[in-house]
C-alpha atoms as a PDB file:
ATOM      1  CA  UNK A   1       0.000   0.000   0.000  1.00  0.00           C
ATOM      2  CA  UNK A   2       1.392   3.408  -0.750  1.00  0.00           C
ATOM      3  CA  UNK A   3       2.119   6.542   0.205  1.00  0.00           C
ATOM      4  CA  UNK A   4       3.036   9.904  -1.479  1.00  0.00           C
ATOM      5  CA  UNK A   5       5.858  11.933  -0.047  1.00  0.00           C
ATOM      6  CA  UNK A   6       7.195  12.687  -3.871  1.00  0.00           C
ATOM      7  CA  UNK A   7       4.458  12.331  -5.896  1.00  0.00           C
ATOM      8  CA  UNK A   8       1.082  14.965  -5.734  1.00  0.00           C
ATOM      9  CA  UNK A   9      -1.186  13.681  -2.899  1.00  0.00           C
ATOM     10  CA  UNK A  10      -5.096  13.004  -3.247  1.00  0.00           C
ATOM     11  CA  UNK A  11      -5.460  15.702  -0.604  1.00  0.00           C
ATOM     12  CA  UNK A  12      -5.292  18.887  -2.682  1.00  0.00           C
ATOM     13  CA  UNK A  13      -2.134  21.355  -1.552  1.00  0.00           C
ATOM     14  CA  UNK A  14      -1.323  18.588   0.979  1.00  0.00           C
ATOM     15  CA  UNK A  15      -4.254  20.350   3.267  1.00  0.00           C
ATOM     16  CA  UNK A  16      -7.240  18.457   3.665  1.00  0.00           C
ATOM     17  CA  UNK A  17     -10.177  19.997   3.284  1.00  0.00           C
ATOM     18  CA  UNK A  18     -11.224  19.907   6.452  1.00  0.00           C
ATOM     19  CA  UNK A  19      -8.172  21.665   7.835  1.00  0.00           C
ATOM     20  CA  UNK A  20      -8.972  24.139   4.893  1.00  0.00           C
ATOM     21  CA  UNK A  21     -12.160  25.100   6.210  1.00  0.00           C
ATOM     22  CA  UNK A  22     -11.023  25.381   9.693  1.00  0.00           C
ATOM     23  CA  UNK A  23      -8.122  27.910   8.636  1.00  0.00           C
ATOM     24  CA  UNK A  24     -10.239  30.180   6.560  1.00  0.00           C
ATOM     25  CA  UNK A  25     -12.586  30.144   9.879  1.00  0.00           C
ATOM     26  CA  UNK A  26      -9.431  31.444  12.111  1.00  0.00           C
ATOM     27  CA  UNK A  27      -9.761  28.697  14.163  1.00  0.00           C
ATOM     28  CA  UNK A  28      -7.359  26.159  15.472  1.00  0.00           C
ATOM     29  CA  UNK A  29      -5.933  23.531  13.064  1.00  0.00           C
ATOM     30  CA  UNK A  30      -7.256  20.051  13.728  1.00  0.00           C
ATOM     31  CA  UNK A  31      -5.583  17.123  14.600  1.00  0.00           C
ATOM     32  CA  UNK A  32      -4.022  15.353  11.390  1.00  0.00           C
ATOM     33  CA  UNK A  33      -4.013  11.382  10.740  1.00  0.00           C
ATOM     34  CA  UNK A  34      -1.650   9.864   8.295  1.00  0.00           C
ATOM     35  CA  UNK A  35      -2.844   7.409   6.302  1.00  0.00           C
ATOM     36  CA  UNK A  36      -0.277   5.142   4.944  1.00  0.00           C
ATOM     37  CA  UNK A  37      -1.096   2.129   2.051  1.00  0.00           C
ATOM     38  CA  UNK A  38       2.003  -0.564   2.272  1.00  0.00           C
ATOM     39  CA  UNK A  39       1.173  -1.389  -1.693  1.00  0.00           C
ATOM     40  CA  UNK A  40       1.640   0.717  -4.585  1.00  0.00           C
ATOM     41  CA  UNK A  41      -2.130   1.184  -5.752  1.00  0.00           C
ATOM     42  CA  UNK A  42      -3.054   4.934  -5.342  1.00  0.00           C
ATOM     43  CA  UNK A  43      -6.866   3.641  -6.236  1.00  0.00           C
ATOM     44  CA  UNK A  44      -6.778   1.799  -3.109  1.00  0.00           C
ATOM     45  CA  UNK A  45      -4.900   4.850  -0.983  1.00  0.00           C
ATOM     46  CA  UNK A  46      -7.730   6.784  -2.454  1.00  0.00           C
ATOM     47  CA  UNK A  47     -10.697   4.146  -1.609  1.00  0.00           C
ATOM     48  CA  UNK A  48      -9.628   4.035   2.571  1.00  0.00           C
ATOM     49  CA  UNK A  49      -8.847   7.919   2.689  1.00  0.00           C
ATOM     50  CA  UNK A  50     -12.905   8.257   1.256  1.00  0.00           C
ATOM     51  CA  UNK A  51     -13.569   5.587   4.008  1.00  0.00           C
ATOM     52  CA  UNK A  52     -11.893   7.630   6.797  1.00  0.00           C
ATOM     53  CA  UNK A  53     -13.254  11.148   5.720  1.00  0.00           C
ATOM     54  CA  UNK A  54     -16.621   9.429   5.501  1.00  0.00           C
ATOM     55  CA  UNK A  55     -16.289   8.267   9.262  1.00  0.00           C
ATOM     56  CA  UNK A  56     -14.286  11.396  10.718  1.00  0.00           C
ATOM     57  CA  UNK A  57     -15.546  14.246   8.402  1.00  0.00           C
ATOM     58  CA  UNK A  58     -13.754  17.519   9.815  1.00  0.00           C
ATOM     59  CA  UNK A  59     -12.377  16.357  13.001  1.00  0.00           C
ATOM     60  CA  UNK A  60      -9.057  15.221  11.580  1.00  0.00           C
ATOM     61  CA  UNK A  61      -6.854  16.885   8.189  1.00  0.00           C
ATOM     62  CA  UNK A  62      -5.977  13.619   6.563  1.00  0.00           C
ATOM     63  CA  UNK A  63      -3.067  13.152   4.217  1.00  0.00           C
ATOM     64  CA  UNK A  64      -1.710  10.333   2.546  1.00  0.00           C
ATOM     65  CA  UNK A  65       0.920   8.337   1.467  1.00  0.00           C
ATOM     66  CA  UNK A  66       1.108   5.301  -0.813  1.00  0.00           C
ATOM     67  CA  UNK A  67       4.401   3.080  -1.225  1.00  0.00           C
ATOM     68  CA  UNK A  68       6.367   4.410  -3.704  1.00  0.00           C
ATOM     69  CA  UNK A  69       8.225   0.407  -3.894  1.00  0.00           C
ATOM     70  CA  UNK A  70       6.907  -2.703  -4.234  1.00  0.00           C
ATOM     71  CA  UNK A  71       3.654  -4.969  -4.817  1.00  0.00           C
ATOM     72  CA  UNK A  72       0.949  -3.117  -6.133  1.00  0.00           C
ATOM     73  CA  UNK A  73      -1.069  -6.476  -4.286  1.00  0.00           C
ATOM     74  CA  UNK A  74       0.536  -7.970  -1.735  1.00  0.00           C
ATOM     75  CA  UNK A  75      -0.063 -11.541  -1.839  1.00  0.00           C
ATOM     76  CA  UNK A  76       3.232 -13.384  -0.426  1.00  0.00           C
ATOM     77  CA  UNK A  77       5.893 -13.209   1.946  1.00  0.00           C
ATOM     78  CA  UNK A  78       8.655 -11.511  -0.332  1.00  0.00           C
ATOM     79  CA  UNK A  79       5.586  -8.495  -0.765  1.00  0.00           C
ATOM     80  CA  UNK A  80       5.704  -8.684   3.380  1.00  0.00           C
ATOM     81  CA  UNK A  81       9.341  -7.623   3.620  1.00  0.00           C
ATOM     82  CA  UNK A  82       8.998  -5.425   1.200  1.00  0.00           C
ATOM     83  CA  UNK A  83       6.073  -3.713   1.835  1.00  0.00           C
ATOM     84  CA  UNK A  84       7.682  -3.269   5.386  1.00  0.00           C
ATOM     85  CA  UNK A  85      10.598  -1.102   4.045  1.00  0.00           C
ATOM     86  CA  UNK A  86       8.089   1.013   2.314  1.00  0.00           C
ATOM     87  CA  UNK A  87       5.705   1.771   4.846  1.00  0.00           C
ATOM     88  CA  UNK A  88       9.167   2.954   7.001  1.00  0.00           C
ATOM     89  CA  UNK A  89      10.569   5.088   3.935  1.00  0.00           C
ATOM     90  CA  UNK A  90       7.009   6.476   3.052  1.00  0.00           C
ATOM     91  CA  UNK A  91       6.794   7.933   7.004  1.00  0.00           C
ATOM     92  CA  UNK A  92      10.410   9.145   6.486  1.00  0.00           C
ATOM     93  CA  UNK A  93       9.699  10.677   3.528  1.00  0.00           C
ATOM     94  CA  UNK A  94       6.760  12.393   4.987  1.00  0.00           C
ATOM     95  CA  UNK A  95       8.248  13.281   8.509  1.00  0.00           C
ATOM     96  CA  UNK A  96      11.125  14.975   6.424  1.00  0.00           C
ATOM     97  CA  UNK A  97       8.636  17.339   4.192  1.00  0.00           C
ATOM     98  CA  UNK A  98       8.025  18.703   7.471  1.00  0.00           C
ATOM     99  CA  UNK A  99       4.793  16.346   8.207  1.00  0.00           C
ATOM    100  CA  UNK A 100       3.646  15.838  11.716  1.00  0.00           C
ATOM    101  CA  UNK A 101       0.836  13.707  12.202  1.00  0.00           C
ATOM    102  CA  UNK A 102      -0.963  12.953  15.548  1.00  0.00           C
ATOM    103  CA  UNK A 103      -1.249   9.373  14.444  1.00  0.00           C
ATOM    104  CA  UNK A 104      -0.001   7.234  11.253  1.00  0.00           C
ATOM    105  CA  UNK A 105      -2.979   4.738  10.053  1.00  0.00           C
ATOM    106  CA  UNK A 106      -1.214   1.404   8.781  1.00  0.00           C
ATOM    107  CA  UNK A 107      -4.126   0.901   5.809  1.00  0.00           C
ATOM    108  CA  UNK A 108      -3.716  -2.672   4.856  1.00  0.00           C
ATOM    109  CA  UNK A 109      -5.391  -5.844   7.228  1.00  0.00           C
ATOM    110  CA  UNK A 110      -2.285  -7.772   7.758  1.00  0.00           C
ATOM    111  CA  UNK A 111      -0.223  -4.385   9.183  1.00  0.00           C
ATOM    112  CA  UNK A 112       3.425  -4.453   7.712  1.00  0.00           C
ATOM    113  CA  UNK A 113       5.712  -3.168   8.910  1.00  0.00           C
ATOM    114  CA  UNK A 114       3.879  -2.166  12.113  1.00  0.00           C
ATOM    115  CA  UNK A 115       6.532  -3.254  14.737  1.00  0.00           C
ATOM    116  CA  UNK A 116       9.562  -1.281  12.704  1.00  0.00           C
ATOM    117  CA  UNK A 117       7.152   1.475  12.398  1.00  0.00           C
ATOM    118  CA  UNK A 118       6.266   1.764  15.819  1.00  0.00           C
ATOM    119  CA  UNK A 119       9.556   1.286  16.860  1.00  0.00           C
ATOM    120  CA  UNK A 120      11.432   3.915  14.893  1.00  0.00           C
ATOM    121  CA  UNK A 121       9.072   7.326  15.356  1.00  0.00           C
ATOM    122  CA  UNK A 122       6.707   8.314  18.159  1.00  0.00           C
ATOM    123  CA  UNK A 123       3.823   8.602  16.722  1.00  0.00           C
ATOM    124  CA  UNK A 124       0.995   6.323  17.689  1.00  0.00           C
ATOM    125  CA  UNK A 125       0.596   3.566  14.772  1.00  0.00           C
ATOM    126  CA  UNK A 126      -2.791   1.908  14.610  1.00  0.00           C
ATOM    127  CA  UNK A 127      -2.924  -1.415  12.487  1.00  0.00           C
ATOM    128  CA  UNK A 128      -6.035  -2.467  10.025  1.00  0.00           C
ATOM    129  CA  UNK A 129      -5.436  -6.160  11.398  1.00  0.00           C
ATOM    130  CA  UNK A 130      -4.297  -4.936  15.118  1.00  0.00           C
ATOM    131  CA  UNK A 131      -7.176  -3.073  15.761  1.00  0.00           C
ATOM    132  CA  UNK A 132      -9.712  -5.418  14.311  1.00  0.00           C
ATOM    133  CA  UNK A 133      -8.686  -8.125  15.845  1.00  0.00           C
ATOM    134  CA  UNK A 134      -8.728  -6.424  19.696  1.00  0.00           C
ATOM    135  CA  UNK A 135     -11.906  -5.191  18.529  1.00  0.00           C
ATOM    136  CA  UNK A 136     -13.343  -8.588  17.584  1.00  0.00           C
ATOM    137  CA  UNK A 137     -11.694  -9.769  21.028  1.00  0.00           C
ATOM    138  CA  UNK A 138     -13.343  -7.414  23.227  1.00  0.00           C
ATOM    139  CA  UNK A 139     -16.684  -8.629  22.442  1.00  0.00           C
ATOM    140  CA  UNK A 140     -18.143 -11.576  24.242  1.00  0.00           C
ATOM    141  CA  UNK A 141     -18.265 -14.947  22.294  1.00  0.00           C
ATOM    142  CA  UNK A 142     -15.788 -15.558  19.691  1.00  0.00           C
ATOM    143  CA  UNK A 143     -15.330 -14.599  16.119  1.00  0.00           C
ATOM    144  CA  UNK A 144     -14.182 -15.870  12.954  1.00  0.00           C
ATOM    145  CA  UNK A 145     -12.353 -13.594  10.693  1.00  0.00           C
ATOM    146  CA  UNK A 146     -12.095 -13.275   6.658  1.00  0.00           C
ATOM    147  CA  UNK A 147     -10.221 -11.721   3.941  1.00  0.00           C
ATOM    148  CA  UNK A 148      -8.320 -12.362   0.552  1.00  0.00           C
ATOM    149  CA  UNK A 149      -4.892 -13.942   0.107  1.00  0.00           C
ATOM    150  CA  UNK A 150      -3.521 -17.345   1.580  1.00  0.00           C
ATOM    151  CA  UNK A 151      -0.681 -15.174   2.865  1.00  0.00           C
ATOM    152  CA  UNK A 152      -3.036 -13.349   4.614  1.00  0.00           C
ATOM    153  CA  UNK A 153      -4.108 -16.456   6.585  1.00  0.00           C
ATOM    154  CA  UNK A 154      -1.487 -17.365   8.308  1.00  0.00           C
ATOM    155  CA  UNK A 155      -0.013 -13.878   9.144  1.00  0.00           C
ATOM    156  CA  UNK A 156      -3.671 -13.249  10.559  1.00  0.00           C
ATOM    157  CA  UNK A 157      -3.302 -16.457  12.998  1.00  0.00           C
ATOM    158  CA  UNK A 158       0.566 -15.231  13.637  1.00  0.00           C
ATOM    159  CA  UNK A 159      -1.140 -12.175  14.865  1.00  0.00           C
ATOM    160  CA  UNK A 160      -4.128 -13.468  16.524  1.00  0.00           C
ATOM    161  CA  UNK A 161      -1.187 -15.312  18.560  1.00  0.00           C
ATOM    162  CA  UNK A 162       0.872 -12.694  19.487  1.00  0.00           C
ATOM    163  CA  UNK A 163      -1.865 -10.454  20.828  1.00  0.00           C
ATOM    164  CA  UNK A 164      -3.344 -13.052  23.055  1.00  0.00           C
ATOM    165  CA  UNK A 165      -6.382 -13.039  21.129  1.00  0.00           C
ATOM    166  CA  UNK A 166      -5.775 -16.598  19.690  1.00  0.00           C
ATOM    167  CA  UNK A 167      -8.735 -18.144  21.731  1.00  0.00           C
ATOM    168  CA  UNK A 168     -10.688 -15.832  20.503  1.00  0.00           C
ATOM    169  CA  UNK A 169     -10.528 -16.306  16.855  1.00  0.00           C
ATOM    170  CA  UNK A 170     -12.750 -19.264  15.870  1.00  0.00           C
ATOM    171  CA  UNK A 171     -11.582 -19.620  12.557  1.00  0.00           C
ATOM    172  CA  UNK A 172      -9.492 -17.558   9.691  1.00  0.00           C
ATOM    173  CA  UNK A 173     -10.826 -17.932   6.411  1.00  0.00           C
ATOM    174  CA  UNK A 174     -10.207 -16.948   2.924  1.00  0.00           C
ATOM    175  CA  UNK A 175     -12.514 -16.131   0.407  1.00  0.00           C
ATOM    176  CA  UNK A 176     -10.506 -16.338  -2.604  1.00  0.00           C
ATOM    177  CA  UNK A 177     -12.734 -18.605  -4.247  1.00  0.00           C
ATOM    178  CA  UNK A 178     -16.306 -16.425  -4.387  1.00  0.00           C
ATOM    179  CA  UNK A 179     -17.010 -14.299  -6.585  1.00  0.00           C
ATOM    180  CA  UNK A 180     -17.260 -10.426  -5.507  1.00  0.00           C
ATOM    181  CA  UNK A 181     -20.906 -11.586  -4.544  1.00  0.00           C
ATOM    182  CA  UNK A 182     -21.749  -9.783  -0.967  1.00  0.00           C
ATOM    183  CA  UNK A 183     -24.575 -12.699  -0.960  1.00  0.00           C
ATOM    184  CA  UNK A 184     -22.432 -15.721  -1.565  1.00  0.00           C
ATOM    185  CA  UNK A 185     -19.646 -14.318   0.884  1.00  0.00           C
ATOM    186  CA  UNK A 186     -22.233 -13.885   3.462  1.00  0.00           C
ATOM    187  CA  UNK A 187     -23.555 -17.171   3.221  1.00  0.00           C
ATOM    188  CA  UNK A 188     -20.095 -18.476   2.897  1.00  0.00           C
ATOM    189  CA  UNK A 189     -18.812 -16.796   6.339  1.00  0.00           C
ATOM    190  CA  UNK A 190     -22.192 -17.397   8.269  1.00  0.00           C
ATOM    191  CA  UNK A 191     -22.300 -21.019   7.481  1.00  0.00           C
ATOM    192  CA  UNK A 192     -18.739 -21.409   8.593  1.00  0.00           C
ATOM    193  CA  UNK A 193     -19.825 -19.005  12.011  1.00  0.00           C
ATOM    194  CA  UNK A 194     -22.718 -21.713  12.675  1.00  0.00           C
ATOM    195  CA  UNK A 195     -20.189 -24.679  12.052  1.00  0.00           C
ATOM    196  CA  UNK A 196     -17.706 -23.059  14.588  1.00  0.00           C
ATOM    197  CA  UNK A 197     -19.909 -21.101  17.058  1.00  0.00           C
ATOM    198  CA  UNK A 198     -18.952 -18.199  16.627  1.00  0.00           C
ATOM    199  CA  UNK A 199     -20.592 -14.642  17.643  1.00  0.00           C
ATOM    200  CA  UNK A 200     -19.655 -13.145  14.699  1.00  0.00           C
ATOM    201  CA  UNK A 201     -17.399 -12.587  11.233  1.00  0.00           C
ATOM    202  CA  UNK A 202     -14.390 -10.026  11.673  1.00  0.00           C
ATOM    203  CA  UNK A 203     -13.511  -8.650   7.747  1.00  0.00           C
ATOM    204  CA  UNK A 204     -10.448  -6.910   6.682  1.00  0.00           C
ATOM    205  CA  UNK A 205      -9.115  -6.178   3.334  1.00  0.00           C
ATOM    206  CA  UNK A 206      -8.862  -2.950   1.911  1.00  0.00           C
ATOM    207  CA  UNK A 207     -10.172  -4.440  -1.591  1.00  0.00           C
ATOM    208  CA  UNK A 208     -13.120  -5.598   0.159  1.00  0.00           C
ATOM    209  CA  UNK A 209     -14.188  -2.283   1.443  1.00  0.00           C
ATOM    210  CA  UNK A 210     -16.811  -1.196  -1.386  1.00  0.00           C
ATOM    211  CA  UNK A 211     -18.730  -4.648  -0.574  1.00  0.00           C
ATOM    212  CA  UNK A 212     -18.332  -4.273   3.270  1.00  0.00           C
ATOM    213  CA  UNK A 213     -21.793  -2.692   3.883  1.00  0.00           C
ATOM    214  CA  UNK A 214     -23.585  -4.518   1.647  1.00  0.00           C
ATOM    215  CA  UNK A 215     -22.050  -7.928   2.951  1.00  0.00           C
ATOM    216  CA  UNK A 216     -23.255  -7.271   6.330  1.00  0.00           C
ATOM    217  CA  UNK A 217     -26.764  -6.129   5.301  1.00  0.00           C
ATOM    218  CA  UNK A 218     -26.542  -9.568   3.721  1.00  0.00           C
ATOM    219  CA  UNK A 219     -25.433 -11.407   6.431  1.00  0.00           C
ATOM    220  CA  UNK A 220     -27.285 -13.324   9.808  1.00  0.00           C
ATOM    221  CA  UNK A 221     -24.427 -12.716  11.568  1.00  0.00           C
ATOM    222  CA  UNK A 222     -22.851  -9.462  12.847  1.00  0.00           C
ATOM    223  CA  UNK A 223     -19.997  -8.445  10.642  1.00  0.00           C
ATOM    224  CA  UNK A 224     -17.341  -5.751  12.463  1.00  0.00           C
ATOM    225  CA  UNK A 225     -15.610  -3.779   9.687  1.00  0.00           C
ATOM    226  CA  UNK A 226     -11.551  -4.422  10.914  1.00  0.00           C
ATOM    227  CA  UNK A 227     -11.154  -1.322   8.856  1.00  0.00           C
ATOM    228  CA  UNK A 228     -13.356   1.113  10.555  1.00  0.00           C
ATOM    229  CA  UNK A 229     -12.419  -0.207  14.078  1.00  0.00           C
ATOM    230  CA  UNK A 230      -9.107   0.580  12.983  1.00  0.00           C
ATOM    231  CA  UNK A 231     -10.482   4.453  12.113  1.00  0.00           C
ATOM    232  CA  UNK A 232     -11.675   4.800  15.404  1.00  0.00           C
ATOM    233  CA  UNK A 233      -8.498   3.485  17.413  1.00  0.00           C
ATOM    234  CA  UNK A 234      -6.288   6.115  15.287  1.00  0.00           C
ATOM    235  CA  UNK A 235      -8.605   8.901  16.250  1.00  0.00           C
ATOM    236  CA  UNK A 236      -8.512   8.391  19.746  1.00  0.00           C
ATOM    237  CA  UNK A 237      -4.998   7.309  19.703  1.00  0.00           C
ATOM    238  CA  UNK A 238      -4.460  11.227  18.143  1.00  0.00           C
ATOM    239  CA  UNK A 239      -5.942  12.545  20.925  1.00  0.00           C
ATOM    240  CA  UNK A 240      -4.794  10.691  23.529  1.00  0.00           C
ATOM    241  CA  UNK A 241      -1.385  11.851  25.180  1.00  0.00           C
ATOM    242  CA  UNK A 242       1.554   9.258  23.819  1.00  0.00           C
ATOM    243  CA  UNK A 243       3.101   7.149  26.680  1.00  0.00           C
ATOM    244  CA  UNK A 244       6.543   6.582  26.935  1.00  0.00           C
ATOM    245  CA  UNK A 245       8.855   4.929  23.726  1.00  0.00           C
ATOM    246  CA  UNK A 246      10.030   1.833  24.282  1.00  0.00           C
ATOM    247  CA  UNK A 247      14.083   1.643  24.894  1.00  0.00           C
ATOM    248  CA  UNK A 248      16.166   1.795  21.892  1.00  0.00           C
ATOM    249  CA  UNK A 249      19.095  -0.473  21.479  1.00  0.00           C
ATOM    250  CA  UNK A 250      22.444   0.498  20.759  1.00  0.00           C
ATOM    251  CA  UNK A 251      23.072   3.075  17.718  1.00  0.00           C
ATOM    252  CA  UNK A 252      24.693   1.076  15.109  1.00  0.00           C
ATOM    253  CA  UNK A 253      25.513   2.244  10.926  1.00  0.00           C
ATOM    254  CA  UNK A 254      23.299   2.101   8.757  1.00  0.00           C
ATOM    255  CA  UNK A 255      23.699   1.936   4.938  1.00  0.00           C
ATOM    256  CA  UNK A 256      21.878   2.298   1.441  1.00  0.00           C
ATOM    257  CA  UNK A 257      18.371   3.734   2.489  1.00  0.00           C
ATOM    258  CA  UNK A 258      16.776   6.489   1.438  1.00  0.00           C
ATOM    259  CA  UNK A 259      18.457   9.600   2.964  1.00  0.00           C
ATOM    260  CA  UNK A 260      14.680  10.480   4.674  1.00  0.00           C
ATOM    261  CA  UNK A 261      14.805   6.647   6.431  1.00  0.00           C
ATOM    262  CA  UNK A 262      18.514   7.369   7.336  1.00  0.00           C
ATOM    263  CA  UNK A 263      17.189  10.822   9.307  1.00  0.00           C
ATOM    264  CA  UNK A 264      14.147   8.741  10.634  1.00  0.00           C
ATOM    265  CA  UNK A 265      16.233   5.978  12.104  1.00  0.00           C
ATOM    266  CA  UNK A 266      18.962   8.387  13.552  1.00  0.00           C
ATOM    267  CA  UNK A 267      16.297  10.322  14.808  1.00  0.00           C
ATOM    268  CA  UNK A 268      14.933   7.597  16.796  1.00  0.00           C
ATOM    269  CA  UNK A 269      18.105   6.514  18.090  1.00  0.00           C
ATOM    270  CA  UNK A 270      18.344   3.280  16.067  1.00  0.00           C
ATOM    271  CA  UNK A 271      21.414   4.474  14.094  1.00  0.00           C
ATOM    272  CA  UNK A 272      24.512   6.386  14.415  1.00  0.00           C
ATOM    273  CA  UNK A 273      23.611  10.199  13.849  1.00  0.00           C
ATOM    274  CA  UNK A 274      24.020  11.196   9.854  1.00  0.00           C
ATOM    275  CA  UNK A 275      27.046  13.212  10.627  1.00  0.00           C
ATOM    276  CA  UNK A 276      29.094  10.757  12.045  1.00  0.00           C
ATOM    277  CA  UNK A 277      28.387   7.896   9.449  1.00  0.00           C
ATOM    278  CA  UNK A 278      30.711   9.215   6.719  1.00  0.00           C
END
């Protein structure tokens, strides 16, 4: 998913409209969100910024930023890794125009690059799969969840481990073999809810997002969007005061990244300050 530090952003000027408004009235600038897509489709940066200016409207100035490297679907391990580098060189990129968001939206359900991102600024980073899945959690009974991509699968269960919300999640399935048929998919995922007993079908995906609504009109069970739960967690991670960073380890070289990453990570305290790596 991508992100445009380089290239011209959806948001017109780089000022959301929202934030326009609220300068022409004279009033205090808004809190800003930045919305990062780890693949290189700017349809699909442009599909989840809709999706969050539909939920926040003014409250937040949004701006964007779609990989500029990489998968333009990521569907595989290698597209992982990579789309990890370029979710860190897209905030880098951003940071270093002089962006400084109140929280950085990871916009793809499988979050990569989330533990890297989180550890090298201090911004709040709220997942697509992270925040779904704690959602789902939180609720009583237990859930199944569903997307696109075999991949997808098991770095969903890898998650679903590592949160502690393993015993929670019912089930993980793909639906790469239906149709884009909201119908058939919510058959599909209810039938497997009954066979499981679960309370109800967690989705994630950003290509999925069009059919979301219509899915869960279609559907006898209830259907939590991972993407808007995500939404909300960013929001009131933005204005929430940030606790304290995690330690850093010991400052060490670092080579052949983007001069923007090699600021980030010095920055942080993960590498040796620019100055002294020549």
């Amino acid at each position: 998913m991508t992100t445009s530090a380089t290239r011209p952003s959806n948001i017109a000027n780089g000022i959301a409209p929202g934030r326009q408004r609220w300068l022409k009235r004279g009033m205090p600038s808004p809190r800003s969100l930045l919305i990062v897509n780890p693949n290189t489709s700017t349809p699909i940066t442009e599909t989840i910024a809709a999706l969050v200016r539909a939920q926040l409207g003014d409250r937040f100035a949004l701006r964007t930023a779609t990989a500029e490297f990489g998968f333009r679907y990521i569907a595989s391990r290698a597209g992982i890794a990579v789309a990890g580098h370029a979710v860190l060189d897209a905030v880098a990129k951003a940071l270093a125009h002089g962006e400084r968001p109140d929280a950085i939206l990871l916009a793809c359900f499988g979050d990569p690059g989330f533990d890297a991102l989180s550890e090298a600024c201090d911004i709040p980073v709220v997942g697509f799969a992270e925040a779904g899945l704690r959602a789902a959690a939180a609720l009583p009974g237990s859930f199944i969840a569903a997307t696109r991509g075999d991949v997808w699968r098991e770095v969903i269960l890898e998650l679903a481990q590592k949160l502690g919300v393993a015993d929670n999640l019912a089930s993980m399935e793909t639906i790469d073999h239906l149709a884009d048929d909201p119908i058939a998919i919510a058959d599909f995922l209810g039938a497997r809810a009954r066979e499981v007993g679960a309370s109800r079908v967690l989705m994630g995906g950003s290509g999925l997002i069009p059919m979301l609504d219509a899915i869960a009109a279609a559907s006898t069970f209830p259907v939590l969007d991972a993407h808007r739960a995500a939404i909300d967690k960013a929001a009131h991670a933005a204005e929430t005061p940030a606790g304290p960073r995690r330690p850093a380890p010991a400052r060490v070289r670092v080579e052949g990244v983007s001069s923007a990453l090699e600021q980030l990570f010095a920055g942080s305290g993960l590498a040796l300050p620019v100055a002294t790596q020549g």
